[in-house]
Protein backbone atom coordinates (compact mmCIF):
# COMPACT_ATOMS: atom_id res chain seq x y z
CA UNK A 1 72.05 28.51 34.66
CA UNK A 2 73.38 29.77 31.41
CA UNK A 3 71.56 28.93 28.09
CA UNK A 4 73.99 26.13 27.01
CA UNK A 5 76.48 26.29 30.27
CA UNK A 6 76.46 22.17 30.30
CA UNK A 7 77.66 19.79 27.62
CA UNK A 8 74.59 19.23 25.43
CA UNK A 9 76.32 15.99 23.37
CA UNK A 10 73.04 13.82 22.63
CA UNK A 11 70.13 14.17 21.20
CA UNK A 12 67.06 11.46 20.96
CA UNK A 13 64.55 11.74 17.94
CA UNK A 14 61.60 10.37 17.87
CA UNK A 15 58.71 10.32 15.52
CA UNK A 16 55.40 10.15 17.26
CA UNK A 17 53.04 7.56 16.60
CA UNK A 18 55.14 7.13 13.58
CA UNK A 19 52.93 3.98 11.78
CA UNK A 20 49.78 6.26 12.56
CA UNK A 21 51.13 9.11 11.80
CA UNK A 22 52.41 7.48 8.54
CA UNK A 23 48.81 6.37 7.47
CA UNK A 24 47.45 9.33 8.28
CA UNK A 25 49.43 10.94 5.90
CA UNK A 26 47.80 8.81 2.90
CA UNK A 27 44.54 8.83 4.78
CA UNK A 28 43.88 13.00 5.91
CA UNK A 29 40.05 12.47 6.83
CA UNK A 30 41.02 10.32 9.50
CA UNK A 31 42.45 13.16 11.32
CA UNK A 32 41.64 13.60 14.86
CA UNK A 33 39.72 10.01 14.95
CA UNK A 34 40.86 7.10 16.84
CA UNK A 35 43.29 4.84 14.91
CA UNK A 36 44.35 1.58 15.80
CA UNK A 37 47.14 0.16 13.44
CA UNK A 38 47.55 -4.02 14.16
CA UNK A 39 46.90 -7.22 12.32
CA UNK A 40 43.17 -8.15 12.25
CA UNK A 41 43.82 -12.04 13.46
CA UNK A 42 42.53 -12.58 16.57
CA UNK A 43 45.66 -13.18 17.93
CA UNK A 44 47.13 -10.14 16.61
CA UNK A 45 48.44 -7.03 18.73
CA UNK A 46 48.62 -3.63 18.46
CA UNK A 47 51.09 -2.02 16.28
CA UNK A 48 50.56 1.48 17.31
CA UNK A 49 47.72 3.58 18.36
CA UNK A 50 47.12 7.46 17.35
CA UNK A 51 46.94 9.38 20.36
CA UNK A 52 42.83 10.16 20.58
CA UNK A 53 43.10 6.53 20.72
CA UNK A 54 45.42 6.53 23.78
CA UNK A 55 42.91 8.22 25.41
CA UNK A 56 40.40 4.63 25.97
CA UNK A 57 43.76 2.99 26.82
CA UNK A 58 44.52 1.32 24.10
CA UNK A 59 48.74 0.78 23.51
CA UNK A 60 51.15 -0.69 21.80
CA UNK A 61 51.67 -4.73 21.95
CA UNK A 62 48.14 -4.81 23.16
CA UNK A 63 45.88 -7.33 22.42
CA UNK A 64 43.85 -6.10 19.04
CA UNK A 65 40.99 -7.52 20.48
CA UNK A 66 41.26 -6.08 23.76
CA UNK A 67 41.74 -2.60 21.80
CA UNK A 68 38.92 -3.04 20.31
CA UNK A 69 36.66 -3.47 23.11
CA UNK A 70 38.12 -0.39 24.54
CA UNK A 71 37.66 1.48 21.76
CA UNK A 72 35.01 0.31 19.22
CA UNK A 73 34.63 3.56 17.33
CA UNK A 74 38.42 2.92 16.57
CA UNK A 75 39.80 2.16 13.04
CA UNK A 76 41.54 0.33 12.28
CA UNK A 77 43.84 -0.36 9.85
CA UNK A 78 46.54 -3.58 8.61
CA UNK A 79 50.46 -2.71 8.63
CA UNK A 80 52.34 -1.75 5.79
CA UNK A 81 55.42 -2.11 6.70
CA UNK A 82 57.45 -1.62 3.37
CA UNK A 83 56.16 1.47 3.25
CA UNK A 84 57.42 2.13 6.93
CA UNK A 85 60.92 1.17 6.11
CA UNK A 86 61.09 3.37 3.24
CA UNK A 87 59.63 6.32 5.10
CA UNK A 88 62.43 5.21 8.27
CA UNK A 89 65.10 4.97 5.12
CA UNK A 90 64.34 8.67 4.34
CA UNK A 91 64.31 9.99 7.65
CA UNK A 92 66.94 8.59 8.59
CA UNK A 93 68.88 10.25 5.22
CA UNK A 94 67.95 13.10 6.35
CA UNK A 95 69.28 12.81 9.42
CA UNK A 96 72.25 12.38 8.26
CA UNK A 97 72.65 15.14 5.83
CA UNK A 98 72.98 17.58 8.96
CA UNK A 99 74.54 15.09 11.75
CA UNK A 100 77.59 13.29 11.02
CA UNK A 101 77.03 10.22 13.71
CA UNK A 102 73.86 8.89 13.66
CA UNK A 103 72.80 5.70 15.80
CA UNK A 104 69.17 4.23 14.61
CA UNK A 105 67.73 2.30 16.91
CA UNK A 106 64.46 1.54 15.39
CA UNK A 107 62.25 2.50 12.38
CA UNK A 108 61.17 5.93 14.33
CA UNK A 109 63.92 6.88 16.79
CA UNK A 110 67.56 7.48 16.35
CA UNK A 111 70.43 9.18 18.94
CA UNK A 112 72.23 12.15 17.52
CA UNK A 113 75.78 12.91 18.16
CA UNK A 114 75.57 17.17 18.34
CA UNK A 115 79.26 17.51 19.48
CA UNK A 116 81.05 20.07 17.40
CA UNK A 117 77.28 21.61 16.45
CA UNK A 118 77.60 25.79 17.38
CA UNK A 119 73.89 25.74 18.70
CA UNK A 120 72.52 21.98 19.22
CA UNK A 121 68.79 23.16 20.29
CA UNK A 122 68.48 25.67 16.66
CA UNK A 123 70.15 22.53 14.98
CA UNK A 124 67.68 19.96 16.34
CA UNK A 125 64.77 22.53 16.02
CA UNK A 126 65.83 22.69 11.92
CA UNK A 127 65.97 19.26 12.07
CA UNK A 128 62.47 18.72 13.24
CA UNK A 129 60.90 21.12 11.25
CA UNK A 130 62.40 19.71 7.77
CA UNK A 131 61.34 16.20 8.97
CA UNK A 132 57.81 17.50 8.60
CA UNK A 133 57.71 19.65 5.98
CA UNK A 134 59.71 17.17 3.63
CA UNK A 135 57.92 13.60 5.19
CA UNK A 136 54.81 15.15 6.67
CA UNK A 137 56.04 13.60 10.64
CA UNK A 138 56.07 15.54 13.89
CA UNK A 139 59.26 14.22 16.26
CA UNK A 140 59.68 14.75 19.72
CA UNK A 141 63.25 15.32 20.92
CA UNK A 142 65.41 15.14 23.83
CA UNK A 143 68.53 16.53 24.64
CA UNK A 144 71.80 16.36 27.42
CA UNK A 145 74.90 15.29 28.40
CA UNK A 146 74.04 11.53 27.48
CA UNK A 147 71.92 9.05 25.65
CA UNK A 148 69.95 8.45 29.41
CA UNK A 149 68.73 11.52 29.87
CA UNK A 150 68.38 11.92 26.35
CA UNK A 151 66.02 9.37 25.70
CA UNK A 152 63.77 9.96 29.07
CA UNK A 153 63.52 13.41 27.77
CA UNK A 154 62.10 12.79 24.37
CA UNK A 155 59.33 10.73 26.14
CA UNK A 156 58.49 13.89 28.50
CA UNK A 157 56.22 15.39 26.25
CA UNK A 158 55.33 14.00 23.47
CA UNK A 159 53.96 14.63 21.22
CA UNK A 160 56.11 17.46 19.60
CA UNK A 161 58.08 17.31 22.94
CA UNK A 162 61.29 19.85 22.66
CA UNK A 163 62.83 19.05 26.29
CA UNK A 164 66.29 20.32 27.19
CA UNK A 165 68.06 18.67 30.76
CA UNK A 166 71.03 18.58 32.21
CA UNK A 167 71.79 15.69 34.06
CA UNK A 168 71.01 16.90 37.65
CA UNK A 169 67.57 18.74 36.05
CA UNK A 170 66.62 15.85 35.15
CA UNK A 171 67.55 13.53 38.29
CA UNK A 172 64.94 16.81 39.59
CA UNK A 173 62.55 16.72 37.15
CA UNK A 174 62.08 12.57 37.30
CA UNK A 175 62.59 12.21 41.38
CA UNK A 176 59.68 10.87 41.55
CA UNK A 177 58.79 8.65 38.50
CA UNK A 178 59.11 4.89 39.07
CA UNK A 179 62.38 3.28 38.72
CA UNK A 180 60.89 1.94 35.22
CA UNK A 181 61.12 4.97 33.32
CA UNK A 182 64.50 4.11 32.76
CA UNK A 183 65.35 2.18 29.96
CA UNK A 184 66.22 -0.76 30.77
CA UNK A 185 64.77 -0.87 34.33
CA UNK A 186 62.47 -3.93 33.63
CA UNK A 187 59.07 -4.75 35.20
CA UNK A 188 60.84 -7.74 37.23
CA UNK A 189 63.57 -5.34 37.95
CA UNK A 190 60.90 -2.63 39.42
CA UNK A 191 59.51 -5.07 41.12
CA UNK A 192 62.52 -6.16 43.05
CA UNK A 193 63.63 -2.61 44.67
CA UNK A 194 60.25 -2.14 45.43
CA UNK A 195 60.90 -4.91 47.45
CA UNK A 196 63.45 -2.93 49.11
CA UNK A 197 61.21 0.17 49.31
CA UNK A 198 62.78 1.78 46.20
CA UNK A 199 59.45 2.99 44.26
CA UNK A 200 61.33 6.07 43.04
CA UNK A 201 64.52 7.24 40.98
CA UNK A 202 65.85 9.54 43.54
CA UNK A 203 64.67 6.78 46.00
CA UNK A 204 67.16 4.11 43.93
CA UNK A 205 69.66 6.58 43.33
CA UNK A 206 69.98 7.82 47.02
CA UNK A 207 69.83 4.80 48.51
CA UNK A 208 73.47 3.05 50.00
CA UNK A 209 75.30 1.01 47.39
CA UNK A 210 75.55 -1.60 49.22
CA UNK A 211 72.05 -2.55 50.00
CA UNK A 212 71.58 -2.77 45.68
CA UNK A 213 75.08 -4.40 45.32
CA UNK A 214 73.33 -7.35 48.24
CA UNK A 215 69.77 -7.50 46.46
CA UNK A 216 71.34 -7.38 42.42
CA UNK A 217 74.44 -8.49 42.48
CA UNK A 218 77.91 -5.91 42.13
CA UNK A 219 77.60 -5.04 38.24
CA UNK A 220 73.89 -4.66 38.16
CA UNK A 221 73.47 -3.11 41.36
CA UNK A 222 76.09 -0.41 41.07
CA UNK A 223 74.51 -0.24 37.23
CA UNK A 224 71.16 0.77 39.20
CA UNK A 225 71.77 3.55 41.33
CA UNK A 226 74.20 4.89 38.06
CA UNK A 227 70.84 5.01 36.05
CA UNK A 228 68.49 6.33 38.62
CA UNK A 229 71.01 9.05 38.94
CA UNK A 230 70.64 9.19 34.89
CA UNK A 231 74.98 8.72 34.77
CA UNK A 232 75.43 6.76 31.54
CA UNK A 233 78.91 6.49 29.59
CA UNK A 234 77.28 4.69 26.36
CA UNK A 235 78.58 6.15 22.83
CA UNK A 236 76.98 7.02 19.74
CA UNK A 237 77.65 5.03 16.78
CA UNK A 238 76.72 2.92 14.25
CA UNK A 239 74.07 0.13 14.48
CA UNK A 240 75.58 -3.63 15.14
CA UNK A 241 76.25 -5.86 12.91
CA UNK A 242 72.69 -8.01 12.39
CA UNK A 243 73.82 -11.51 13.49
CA UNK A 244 70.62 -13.41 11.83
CA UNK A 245 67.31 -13.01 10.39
CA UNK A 246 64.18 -14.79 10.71
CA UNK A 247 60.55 -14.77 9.75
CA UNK A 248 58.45 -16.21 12.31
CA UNK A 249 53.68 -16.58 12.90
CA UNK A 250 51.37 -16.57 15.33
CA UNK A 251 48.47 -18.41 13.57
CA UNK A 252 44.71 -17.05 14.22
CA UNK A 253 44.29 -20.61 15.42
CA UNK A 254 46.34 -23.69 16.17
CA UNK A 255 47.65 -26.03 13.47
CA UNK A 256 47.52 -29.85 13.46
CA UNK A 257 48.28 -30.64 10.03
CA UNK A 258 51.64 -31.44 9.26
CA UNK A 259 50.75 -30.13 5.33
CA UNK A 260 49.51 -26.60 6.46
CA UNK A 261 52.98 -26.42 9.12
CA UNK A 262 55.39 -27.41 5.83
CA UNK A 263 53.44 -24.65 3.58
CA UNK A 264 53.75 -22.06 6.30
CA UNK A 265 57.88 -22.88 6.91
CA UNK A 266 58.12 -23.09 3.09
CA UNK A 267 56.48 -19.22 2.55
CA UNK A 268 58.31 -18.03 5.39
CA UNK A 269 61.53 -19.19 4.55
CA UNK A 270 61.11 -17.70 0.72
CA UNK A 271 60.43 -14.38 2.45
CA UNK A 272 63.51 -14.82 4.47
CA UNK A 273 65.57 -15.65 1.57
CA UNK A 274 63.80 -12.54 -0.16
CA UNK A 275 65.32 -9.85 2.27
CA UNK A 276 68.40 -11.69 2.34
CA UNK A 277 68.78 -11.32 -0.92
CA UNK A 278 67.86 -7.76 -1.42
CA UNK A 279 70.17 -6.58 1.49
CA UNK A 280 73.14 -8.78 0.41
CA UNK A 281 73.31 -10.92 3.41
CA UNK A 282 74.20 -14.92 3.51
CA UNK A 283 74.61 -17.25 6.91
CA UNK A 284 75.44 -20.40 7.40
CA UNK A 285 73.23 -21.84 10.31
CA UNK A 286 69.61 -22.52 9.35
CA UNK A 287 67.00 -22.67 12.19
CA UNK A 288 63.42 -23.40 13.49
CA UNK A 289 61.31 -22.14 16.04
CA UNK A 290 57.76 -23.96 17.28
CA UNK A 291 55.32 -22.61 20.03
CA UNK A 292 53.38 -25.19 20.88
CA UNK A 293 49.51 -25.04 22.35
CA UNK A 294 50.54 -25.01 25.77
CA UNK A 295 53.40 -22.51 24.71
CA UNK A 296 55.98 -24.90 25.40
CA UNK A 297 58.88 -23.34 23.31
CA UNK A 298 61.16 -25.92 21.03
CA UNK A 299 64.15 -25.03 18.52
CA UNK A 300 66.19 -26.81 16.53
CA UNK A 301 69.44 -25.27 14.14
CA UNK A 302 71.59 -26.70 11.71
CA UNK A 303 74.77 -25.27 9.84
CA UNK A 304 75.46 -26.01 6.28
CA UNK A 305 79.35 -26.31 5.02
CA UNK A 306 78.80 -22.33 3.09
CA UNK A 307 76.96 -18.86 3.98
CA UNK A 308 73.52 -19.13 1.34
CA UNK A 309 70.66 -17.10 1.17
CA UNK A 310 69.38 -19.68 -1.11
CA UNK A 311 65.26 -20.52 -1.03
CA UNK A 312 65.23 -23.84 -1.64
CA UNK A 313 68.51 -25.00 1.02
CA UNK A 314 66.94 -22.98 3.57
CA UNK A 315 63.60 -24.32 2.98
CA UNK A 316 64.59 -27.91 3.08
CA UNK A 317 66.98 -27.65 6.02
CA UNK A 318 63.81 -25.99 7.96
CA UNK A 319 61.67 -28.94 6.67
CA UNK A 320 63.70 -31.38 7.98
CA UNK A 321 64.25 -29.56 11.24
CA UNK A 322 60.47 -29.60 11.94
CA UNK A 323 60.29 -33.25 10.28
CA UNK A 324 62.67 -34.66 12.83
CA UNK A 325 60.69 -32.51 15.91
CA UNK A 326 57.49 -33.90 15.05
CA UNK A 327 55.37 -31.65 17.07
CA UNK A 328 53.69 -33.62 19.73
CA UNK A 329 50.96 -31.12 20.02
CA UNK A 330 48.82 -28.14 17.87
CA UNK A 331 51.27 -25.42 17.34
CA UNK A 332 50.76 -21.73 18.09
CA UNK A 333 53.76 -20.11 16.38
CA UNK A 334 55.92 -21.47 13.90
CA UNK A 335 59.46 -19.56 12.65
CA UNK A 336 62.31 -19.83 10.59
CA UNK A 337 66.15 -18.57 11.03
CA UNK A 338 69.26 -18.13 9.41
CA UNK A 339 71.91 -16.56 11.69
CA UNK A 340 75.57 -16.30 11.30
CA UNK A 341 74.94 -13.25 8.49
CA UNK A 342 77.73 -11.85 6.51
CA UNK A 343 77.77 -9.92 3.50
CA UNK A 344 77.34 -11.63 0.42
CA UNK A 345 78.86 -11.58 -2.81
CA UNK A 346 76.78 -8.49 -4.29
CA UNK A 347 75.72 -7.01 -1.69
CA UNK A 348 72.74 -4.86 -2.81
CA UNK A 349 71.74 -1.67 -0.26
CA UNK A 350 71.19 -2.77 3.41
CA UNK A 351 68.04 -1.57 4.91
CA UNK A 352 68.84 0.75 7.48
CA UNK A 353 68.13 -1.66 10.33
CA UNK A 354 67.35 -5.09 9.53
CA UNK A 355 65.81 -6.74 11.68
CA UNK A 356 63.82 -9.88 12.46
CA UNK A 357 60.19 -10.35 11.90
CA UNK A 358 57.55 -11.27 15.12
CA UNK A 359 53.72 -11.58 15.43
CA UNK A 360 52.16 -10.81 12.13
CA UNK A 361 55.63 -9.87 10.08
CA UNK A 362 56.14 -6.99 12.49
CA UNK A 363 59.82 -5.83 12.43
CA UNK A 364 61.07 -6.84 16.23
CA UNK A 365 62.73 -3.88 17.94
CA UNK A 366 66.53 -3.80 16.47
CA UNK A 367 68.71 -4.03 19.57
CA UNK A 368 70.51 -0.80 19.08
CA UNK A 369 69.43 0.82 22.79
CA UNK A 370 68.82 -2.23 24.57
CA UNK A 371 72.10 -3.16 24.04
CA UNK A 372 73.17 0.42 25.09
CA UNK A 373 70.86 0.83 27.79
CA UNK A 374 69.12 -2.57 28.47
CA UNK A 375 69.24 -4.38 32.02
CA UNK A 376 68.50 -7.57 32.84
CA UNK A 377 64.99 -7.70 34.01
């Protein structure tokens, strides 16, 4: 096959172990050690991992504690993660100074529109190779015909992966990797064709229509075979529109007092109000969120007559949410929400994805590819 004889539209960045790889940066003599980056509660999970630490097993959303029994020579270090948005923000920049369409679709990976690019691969390898001399990160890329194959390749080889399919190399190349190293291909999903004797991609994507359309339904079984056969339609552009913003904690252990619960809602809802602010966003409809002990999930919203970003509203709206709940039991996790976001009356810069916070004020994942790629599990 010629060099560059099928469309190569899409590429997939992504910076490897990018919170590591980040505090390795402003920490050099931890080079080539084990290091763990997660909150130090013992409910807190695993952030990222470097990759000598990969080597016990130890991965992201894992357990800290179970990390650290796997790996007690690890170290391990708190997030920063104001310092990982601005490092994201300047990637990202960069980014765009040689693509014009750029899709982020989290802190460390982005989709690349290369149409109208005279030589995509010397582009992305440019790309790459300012990325680390001007932040000091290593990327691994994919590229092809669509943001599937895309994606699956810049996971191929990391790290520093440089992988190049066309759609039918990489149907080849993947035959036999499990349905879930699709995006989108769930664990409960997985577990269903398997069901059906469909442990593989080409297994999925060979097998009669019909038999997925019976098992999943028309949309999401035709969806299936589509993806195993890495056919995928999704464009590039611009992240959506952030619909709310919360702030939410797992405590290190369960709270009873009704004091401590009101001086955790009233923090979180000032840091809320505090990224509002600063990326010019207002909404009108003020929630709660409480995990109880036996992780019985409850929430509770009310809207107020105008958008506000406003500390003390927010905070007393949330107060009287979890007033009127009354938690019948110790709670686990306690968050707060404003949704309904629109721009506000000076709008200062946006970050470039906003998100909301989870466990331990980690950004959650913005929803950039699972809405592109997603299915339901």
């Amino acid at each position: 096959m010629p060099v560059e004889s099928y469309p190569l539209s899409v590429a997939h960045l992504d910076a490897d172990a990018f919170y590591v790889s980040i505090e390795l940066g402003r920490r050099p003599e931890l080079r080539g050690r084990p290091v763990v980056v997660a909150g130090s509660g013992p409910r807190a999970v695993v952030t990222t991992a470097s990759y000598a630490a990969r080597r016990y097993g130890v991965g992201s959303a894992m357990p800290a504690a179970r990390a650290r029994r796997l790996c007690p020579q690890a170290v391990f270090l708190a997030p920063d993660f104001p310092t990982y948005r601005a490092v994201s923000s300047q990637m990202m920049e960069l980014l765009r100074s040689h693509v014009e369409r750029v899709e982020v679709v989290g802190l460390d990976e982005a989709y690349l529109d290369l149409d109208g690019l005279h030589s995509p691969r010397a582009a992305m390898r440019r790309i790459v190779a300012q990325i680390e001399r001007a932040i000091g990160l290593t990327c691994s890329v994919g590229i092809g015909p669509n943001k599937l194959v895309a994606k699956v390749a810049s996971d191929a080889e990391k790290p520093a992966g440089f992988v190049v399919l066309s759609r039918e190399q990489a149907r080849a190349r993947f035959a036999l990797s499990p349905p879930g190293l699709v995006p989108g291909i769930g664990p409960k999903t997985a577990a269903r064709l398997a069901g059906l004797g469909l442990t593989t991609l080409a297994a999925v994507g060979s097998a009669p229509e019909h038999v997925l359309v019976e098992r999943f339904g028309p949309n999401l079984g035709r969806d299936l075979g589509r993806r195993a056969r890495f056919e995928h339609n999704g464009e590039i552009g611009a992240a959506r529109k952030v619909a709310s913003e919360s702030r939410e904690r797992t405590f290190d252990s369960d709270l009873r007092d009704p004091q401590e619960l009101r001086e955790a809602l009233v923090r979180m809802a000032n840091q809320l109000c505090e990224s509002l602010i600063a990326n010019g966003r207002s909404g009108r409809t003020i929630g709660i969120k409480v995990r109880l002990d036996d992780f019985t999930t409850v929430t509770r919203a009310h809207s107020v007559p105008e958008p506000t970003h406003d500390a003390d509203l927010v905070s007393g709206v949330a107060l009287r949410l979890l007033h009127e709940y009354a938690p019948p039991r110790p709670v686990r996790l306690l968050g707060v929400r404003v949704a309904g976001l629109g721009s506000a009356a000076s709008p200062a810069r946006a970050a470039e994805q906003p998100t909301s916070a989870t466990r331990d004020g980690a950004p959650a994942r913005p929803r950039g590819l699972d809405d592109q790629l997603a299915l339901p599990v």
